[in-house]
C-alpha atoms as a PDB file:
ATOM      1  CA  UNK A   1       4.047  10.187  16.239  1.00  0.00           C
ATOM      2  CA  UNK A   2       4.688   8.772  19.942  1.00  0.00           C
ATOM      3  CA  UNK A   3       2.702  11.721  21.425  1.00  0.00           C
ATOM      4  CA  UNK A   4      -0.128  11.339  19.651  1.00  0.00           C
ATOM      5  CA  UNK A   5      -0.650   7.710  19.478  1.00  0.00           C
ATOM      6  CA  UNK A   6       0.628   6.855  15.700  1.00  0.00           C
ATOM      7  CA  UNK A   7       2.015   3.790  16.456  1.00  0.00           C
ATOM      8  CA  UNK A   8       1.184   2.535  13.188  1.00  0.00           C
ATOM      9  CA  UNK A   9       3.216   4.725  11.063  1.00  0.00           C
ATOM     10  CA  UNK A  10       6.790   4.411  13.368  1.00  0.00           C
ATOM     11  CA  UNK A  11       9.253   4.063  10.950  1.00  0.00           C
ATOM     12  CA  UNK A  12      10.569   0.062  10.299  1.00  0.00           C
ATOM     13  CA  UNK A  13      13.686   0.349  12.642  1.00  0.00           C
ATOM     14  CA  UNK A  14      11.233   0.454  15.377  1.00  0.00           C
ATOM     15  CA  UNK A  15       9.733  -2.331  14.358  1.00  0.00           C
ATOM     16  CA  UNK A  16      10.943  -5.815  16.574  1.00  0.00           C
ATOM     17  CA  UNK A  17      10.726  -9.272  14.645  1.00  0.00           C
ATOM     18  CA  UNK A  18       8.127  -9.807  16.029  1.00  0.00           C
ATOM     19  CA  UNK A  19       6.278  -7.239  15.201  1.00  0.00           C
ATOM     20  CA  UNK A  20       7.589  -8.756  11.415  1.00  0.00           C
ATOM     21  CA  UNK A  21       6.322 -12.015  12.250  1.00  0.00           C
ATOM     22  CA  UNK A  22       2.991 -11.214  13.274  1.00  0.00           C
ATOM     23  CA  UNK A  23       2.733  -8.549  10.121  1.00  0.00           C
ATOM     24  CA  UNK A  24       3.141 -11.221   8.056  1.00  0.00           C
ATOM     25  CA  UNK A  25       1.153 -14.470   9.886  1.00  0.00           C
ATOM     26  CA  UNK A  26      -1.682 -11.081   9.167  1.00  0.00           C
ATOM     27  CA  UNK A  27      -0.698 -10.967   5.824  1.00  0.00           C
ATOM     28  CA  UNK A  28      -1.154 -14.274   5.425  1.00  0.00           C
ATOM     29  CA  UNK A  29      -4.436 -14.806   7.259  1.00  0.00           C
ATOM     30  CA  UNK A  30      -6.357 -11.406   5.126  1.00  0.00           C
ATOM     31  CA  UNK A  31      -5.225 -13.182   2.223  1.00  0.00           C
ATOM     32  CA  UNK A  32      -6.412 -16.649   3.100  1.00  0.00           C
ATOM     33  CA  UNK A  33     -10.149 -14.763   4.049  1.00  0.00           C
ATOM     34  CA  UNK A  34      -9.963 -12.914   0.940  1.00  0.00           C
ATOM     35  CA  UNK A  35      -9.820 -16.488  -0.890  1.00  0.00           C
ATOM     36  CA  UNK A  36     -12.612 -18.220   1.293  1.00  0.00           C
ATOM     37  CA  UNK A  37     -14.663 -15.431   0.818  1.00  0.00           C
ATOM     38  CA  UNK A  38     -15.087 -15.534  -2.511  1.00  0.00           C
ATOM     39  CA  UNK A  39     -16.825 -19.099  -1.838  1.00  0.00           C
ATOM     40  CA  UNK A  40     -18.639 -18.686   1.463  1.00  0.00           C
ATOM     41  CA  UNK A  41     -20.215 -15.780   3.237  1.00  0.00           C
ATOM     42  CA  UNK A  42     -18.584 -14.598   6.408  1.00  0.00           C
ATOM     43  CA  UNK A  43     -20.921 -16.878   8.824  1.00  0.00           C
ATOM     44  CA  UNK A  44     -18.656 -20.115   7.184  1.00  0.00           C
ATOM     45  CA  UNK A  45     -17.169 -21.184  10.284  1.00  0.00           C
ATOM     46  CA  UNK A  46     -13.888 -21.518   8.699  1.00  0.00           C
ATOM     47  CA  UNK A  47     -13.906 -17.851   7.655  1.00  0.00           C
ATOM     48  CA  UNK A  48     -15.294 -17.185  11.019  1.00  0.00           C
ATOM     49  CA  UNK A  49     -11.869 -18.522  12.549  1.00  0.00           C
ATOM     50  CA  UNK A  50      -9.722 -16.527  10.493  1.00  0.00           C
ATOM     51  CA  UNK A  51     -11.183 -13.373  11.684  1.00  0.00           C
ATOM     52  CA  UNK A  52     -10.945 -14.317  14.527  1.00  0.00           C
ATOM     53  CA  UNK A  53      -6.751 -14.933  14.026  1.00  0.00           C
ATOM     54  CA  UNK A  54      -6.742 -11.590  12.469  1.00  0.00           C
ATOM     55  CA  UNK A  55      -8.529  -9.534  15.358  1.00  0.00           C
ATOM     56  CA  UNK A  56      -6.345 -11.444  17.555  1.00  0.00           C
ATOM     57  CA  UNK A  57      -2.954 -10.441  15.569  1.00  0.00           C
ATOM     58  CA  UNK A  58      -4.249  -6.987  14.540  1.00  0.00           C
ATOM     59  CA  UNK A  59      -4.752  -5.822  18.192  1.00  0.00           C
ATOM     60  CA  UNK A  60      -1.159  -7.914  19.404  1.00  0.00           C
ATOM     61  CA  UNK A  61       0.616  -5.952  16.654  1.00  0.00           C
ATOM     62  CA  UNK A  62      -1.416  -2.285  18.010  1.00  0.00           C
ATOM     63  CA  UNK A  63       0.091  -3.568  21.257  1.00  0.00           C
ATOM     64  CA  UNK A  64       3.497  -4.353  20.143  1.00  0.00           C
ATOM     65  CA  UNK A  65       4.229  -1.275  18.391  1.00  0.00           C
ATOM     66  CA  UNK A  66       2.546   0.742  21.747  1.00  0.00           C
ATOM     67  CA  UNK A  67       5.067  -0.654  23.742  1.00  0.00           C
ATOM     68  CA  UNK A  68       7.787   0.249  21.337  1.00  0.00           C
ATOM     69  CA  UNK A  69       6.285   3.487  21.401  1.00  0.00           C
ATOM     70  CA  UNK A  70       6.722   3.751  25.244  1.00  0.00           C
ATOM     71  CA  UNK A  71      10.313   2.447  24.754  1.00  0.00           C
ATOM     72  CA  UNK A  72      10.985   5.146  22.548  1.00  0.00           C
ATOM     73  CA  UNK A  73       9.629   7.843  25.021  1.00  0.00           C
ATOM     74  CA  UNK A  74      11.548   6.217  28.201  1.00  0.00           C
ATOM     75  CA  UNK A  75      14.528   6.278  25.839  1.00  0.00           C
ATOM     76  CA  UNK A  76      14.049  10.096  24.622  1.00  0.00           C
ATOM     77  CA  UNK A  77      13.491  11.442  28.054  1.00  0.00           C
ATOM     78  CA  UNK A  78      16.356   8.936  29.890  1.00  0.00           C
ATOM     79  CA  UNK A  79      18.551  10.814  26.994  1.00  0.00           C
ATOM     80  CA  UNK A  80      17.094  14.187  27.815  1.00  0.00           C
ATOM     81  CA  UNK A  81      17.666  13.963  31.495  1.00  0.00           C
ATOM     82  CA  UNK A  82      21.401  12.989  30.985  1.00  0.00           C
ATOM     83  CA  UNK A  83      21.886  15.759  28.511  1.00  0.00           C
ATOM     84  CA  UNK A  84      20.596  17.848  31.005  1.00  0.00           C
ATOM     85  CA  UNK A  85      23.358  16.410  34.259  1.00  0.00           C
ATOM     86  CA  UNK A  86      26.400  17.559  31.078  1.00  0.00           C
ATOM     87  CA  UNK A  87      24.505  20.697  30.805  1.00  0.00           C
ATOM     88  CA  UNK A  88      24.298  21.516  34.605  1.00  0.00           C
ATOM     89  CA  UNK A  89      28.078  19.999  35.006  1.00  0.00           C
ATOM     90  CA  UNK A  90      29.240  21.947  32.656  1.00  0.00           C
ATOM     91  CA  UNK A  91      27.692  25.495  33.500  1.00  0.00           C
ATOM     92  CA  UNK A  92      28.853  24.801  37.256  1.00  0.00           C
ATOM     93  CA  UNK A  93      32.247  23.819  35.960  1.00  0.00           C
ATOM     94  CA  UNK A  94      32.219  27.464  34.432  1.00  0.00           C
ATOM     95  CA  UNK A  95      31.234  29.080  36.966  1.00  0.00           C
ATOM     96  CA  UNK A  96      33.838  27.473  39.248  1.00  0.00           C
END
């Protein structure tokens, strides 16, 4: 999912409070426009603004979980390159 830019779909221990916080101010917000929008078309400058909050949150939580995603690859490959220092430790200790 990291490789090919899923960031949406990481599963929820990935996910940092505030990643939680802003999923639900989002929550929130879609179902304050869904309200207003039953009333006034989407030109209402009050249901203008609250598009505008969920752009705004939408794209911070995209960013958010990318840079969880890049935490997860640093951590994968940090693990990967220690793995490999036992590995090579361990096949010179054998061949000492």
């Amino acid at each position: 999912m990291v490789e090919s830019g899923d960031y949406e779909h990481l599963p929820g221990e990935f996910e940092s409070k505030v990643i939680q916080d802003l999923t639900e101010r989002l929550a929130e917000l879609k179902r304050e426009h869904a309200k207003l929008s039953t009333t006034f078309n989407a030109d209402y400058p009050r249901v203008k603004e609250i598009q505008s909050q969920i752009d705004e949150i939408a794209a911070a939580i995209q960013e958010q979980r990318k840079d969880a995603a890049s935490q997860i690859n640093s951590d994968y490959f940090a693990a990967v390159g220690r793995e490999n220092l036992v590995r090579d430790a361990l096949h010179q200790d054998k061949n000492s």
